[in-house]
C-alpha atoms as a PDB file:
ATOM      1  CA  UNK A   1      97.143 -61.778 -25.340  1.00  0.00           C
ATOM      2  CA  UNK A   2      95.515 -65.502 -25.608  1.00  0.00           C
ATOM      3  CA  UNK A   3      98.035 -66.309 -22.209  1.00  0.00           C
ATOM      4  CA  UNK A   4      96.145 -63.290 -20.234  1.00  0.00           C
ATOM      5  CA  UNK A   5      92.423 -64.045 -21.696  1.00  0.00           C
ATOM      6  CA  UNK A   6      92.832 -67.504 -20.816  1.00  0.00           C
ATOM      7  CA  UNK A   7      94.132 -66.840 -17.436  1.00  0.00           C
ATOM      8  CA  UNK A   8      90.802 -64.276 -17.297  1.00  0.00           C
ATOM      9  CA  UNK A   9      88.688 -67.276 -18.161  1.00  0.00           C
ATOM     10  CA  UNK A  10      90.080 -69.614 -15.813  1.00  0.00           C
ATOM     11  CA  UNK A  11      89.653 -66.750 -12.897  1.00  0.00           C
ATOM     12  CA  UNK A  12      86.072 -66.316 -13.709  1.00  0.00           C
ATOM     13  CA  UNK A  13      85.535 -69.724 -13.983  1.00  0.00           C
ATOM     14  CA  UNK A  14      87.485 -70.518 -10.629  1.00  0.00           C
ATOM     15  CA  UNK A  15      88.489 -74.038  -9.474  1.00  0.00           C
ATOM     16  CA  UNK A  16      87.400 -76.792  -8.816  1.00  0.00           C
ATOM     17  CA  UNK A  17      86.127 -77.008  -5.045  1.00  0.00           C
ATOM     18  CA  UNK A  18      83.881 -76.452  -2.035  1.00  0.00           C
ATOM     19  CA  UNK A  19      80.628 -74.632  -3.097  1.00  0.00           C
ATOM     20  CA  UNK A  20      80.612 -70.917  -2.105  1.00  0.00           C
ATOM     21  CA  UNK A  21      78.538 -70.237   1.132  1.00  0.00           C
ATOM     22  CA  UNK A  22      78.043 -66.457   0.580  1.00  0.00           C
ATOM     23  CA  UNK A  23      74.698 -66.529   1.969  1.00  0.00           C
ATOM     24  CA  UNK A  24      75.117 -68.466   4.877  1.00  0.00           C
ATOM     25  CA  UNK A  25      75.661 -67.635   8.271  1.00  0.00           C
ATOM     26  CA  UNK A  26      78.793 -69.391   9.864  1.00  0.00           C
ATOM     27  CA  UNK A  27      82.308 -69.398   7.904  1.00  0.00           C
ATOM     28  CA  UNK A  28      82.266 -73.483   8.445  1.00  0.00           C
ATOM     29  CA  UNK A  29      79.011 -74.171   6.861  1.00  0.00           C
ATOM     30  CA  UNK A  30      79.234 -76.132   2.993  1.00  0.00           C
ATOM     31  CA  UNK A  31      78.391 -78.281   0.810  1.00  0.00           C
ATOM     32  CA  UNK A  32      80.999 -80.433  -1.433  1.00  0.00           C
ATOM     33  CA  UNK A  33      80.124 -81.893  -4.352  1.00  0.00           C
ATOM     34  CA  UNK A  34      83.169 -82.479  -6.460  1.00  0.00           C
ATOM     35  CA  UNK A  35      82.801 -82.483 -10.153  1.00  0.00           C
ATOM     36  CA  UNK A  36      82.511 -86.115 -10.666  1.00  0.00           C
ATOM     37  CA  UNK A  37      81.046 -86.430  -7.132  1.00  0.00           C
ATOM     38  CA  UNK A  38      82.014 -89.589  -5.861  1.00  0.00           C
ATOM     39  CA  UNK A  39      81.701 -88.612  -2.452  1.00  0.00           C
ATOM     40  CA  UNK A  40      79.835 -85.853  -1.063  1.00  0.00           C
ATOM     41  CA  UNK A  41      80.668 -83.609   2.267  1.00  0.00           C
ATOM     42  CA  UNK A  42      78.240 -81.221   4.276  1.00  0.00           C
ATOM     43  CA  UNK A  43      78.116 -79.272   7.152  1.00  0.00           C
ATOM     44  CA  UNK A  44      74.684 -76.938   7.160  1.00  0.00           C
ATOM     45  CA  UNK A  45      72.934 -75.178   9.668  1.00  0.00           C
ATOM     46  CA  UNK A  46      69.235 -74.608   8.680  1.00  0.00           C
ATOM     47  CA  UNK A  47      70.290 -73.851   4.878  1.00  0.00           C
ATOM     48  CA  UNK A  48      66.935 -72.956   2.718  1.00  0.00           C
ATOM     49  CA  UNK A  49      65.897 -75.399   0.197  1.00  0.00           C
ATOM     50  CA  UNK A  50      66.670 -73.361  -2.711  1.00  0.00           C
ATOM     51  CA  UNK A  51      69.929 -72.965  -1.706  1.00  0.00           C
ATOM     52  CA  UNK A  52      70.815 -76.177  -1.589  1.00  0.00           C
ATOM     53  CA  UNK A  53      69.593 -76.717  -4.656  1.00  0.00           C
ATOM     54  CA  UNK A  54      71.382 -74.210  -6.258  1.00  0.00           C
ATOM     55  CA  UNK A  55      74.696 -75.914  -5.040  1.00  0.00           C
ATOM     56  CA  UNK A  56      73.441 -79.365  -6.109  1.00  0.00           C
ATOM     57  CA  UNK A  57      72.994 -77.365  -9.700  1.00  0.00           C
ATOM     58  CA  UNK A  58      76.020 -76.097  -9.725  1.00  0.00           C
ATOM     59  CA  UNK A  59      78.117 -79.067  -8.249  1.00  0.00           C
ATOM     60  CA  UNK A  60      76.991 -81.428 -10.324  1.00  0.00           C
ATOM     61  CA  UNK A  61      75.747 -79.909 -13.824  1.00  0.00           C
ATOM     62  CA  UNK A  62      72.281 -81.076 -13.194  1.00  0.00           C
ATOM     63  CA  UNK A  63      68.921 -79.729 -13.997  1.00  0.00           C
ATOM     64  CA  UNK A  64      67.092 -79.240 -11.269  1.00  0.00           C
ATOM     65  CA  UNK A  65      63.832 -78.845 -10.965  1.00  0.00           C
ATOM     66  CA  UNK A  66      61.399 -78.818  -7.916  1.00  0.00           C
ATOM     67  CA  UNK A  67      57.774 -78.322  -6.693  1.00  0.00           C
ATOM     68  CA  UNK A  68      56.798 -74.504  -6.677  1.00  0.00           C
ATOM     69  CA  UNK A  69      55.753 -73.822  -2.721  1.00  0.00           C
ATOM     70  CA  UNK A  70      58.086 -76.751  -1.243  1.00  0.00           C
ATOM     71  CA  UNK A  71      59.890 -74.680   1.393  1.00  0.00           C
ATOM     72  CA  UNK A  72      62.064 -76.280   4.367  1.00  0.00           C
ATOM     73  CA  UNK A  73      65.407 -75.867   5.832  1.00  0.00           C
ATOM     74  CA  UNK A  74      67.948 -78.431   6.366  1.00  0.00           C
ATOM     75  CA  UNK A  75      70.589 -78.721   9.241  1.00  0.00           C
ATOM     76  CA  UNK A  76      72.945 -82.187   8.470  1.00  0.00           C
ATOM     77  CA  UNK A  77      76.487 -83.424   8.571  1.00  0.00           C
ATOM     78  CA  UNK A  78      77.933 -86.011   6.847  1.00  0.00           C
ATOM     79  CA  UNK A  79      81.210 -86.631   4.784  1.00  0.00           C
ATOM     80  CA  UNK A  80      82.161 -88.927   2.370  1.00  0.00           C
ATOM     81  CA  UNK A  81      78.807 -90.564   1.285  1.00  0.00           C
ATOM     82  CA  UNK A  82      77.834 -91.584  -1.858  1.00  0.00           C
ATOM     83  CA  UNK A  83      75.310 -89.545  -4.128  1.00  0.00           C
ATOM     84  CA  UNK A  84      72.051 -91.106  -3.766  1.00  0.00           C
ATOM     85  CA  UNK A  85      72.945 -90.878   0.151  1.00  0.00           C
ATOM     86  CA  UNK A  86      73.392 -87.547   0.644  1.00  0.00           C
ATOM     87  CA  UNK A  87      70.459 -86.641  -1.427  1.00  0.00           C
ATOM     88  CA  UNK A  88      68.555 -88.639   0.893  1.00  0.00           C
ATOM     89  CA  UNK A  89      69.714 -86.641   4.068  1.00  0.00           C
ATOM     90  CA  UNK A  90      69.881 -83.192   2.013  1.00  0.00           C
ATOM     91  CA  UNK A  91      66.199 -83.327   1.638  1.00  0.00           C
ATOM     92  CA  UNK A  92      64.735 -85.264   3.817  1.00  0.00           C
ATOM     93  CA  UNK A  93      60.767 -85.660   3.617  1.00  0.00           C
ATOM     94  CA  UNK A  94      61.050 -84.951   0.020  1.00  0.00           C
ATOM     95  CA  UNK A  95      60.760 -87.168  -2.902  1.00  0.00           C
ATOM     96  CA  UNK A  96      63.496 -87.122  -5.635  1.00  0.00           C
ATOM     97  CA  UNK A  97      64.212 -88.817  -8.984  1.00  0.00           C
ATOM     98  CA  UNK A  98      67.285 -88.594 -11.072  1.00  0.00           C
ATOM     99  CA  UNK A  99      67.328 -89.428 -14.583  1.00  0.00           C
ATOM    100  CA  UNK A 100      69.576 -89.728 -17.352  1.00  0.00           C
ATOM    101  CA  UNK A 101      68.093 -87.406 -20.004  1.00  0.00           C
ATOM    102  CA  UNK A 102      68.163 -88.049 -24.122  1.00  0.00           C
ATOM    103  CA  UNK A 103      70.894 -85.180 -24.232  1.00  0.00           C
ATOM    104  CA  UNK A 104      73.523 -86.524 -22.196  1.00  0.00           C
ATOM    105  CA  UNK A 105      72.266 -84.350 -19.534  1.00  0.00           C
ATOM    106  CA  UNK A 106      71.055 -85.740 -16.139  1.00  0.00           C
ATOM    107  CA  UNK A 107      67.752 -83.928 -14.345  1.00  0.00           C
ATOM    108  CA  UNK A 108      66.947 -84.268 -10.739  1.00  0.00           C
ATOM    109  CA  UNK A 109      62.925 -83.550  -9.670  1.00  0.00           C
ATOM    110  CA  UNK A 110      62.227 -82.679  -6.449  1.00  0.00           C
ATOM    111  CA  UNK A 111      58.661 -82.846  -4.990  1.00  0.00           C
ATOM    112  CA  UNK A 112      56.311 -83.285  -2.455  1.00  0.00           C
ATOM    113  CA  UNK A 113      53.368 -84.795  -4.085  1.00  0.00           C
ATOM    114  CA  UNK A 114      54.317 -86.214  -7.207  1.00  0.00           C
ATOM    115  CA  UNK A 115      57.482 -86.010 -10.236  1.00  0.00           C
ATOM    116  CA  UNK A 116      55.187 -84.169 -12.553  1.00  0.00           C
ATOM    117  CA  UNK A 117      54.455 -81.324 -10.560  1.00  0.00           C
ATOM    118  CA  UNK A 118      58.291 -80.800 -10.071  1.00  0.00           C
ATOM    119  CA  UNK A 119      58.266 -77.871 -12.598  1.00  0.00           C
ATOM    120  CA  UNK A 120      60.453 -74.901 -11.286  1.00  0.00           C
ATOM    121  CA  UNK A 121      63.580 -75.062 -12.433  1.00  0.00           C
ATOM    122  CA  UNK A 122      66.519 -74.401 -10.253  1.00  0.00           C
ATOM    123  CA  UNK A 123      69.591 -72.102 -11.580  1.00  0.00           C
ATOM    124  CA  UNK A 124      73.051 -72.867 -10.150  1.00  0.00           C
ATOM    125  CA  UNK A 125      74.092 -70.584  -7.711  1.00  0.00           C
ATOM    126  CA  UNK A 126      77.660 -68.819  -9.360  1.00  0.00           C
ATOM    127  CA  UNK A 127      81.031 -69.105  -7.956  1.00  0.00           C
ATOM    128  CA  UNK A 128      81.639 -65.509  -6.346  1.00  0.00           C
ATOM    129  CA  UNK A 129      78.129 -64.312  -6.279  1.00  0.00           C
ATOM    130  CA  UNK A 130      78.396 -61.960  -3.315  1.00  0.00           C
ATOM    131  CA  UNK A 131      81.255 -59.948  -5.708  1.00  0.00           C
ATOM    132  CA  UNK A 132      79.889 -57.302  -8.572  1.00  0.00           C
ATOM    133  CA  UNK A 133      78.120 -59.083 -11.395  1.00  0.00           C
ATOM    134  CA  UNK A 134      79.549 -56.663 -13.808  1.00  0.00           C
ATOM    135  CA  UNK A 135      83.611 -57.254 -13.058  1.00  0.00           C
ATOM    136  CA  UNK A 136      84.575 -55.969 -16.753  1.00  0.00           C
ATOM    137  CA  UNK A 137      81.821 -53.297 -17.594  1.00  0.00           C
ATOM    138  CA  UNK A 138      80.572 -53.468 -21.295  1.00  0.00           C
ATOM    139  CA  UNK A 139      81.793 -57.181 -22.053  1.00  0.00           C
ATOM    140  CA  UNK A 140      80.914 -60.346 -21.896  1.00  0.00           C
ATOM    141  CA  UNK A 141      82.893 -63.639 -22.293  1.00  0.00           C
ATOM    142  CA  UNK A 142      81.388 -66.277 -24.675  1.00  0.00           C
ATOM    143  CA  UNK A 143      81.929 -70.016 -25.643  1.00  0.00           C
ATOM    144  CA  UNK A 144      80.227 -70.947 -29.273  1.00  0.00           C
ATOM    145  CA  UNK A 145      79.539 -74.102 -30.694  1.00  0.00           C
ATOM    146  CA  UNK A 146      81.295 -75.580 -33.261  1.00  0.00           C
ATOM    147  CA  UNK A 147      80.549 -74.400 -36.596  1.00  0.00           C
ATOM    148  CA  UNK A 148      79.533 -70.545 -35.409  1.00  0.00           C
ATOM    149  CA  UNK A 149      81.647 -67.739 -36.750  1.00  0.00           C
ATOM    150  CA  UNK A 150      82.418 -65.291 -34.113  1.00  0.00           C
ATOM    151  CA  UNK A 151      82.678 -62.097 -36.226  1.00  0.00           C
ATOM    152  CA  UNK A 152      78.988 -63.299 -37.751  1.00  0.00           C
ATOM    153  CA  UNK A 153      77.412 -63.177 -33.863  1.00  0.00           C
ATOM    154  CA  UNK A 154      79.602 -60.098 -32.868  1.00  0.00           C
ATOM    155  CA  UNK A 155      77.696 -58.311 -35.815  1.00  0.00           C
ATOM    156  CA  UNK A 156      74.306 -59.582 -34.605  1.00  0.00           C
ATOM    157  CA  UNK A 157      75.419 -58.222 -31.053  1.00  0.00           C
ATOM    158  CA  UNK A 158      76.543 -54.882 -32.194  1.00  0.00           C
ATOM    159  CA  UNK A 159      79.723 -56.050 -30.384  1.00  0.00           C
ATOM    160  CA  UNK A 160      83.287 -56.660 -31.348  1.00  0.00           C
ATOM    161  CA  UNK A 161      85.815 -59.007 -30.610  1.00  0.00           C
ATOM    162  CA  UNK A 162      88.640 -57.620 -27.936  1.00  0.00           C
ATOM    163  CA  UNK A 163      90.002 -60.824 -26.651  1.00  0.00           C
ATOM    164  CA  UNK A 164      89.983 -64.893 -27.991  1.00  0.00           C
ATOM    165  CA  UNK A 165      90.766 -68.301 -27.218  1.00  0.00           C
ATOM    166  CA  UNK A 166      90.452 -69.842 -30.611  1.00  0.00           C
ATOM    167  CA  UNK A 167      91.142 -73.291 -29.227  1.00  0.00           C
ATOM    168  CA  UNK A 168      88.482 -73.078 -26.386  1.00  0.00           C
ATOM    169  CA  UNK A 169      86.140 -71.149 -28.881  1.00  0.00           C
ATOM    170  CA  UNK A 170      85.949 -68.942 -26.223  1.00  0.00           C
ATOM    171  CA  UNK A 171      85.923 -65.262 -26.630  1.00  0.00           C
ATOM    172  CA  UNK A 172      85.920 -61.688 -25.475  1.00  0.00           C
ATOM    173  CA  UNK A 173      83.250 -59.436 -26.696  1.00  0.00           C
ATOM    174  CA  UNK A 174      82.758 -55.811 -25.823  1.00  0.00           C
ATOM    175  CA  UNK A 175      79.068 -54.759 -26.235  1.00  0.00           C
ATOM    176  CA  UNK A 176      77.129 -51.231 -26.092  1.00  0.00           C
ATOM    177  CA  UNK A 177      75.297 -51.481 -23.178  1.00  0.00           C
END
């Protein structure tokens, strides 16, 4: 059972690799930002903003935030450049900062006018969004923090465990509704 709900997790969870381009309108369009990414790759024909953001988000691990009502679209190849580079040709008029944060957890702003009125924040855009957002009806799959009992949030939930990965603390949970 932990063999088959680990292979679940890694399925959901996919590899490592080129950033899905469900939305866009040629099969050669992407953006690669490798985990890590020490080198970025792109190929985009007149991708929104948003969208690219999204990928950034979700390549990367960043929050990302931008100015509400910044709208343009981006057409660009390049491969292999650094970071800081492609950021520069992703987004062209736009003004950027990326910082460090207190958590561990780096923040990118993305503006027109100035860093402080960068306050939308971006959600990455999911591996296999274009399939059914509800692939096992009734259940979710979870990852807790150290120190939190399963059974204890199952309860609050109304859920119950069906599937667990005690050494990823990830597990299974099928809910009501």
């Amino acid at each position: 059972m932990k063999f088959a709900f680990t292979l679940l997790v890694l399925l959901l969870i996919g590899p490592a690799g080129p950033i899905p381009t469900a939305a866009a309108p040629g099969p050669e369009e992407y953006l690669r930002w490798p985990v890590g990414g020490q080198r970025v790759d792109a190929d985009l024909q007149t991708w929104p903003l948003r969208k690219i953001l999204e990928s950034i988000a979700r390549g990367t691990g960043w929050q990302v935030f931008v100015e509400p009502d910044v709208e343009q679209r981006v057409s660009v190849k390049f491969k292999a450049l650094p970071p800081n580079e492609a950021l520069k040709k992703l987004l062209g008029r736009l003004n950027f900062t990326v910082a460090p944060g207190t958590n561990g957890l780096t923040s990118i702003h993305v503006f027109l006018t100035s860093r402080a009125s960068a306050t939308q924040i971006i959600r990455p855009v999911e591996i296999g969004a274009d399939r059914p957002k509800s692939l096992i009806p009734n259940e979710l799959v979870v990852r807790i923090k150290p120190g939190t009992h399963i059974d204890v949030l199952a309860r609050q939930l109304g859920a119950r465990v069906t599937g667990l990965a005690d050494a990823l603390q990830t597990y299974r949970l099928e809910v009501p509704d």
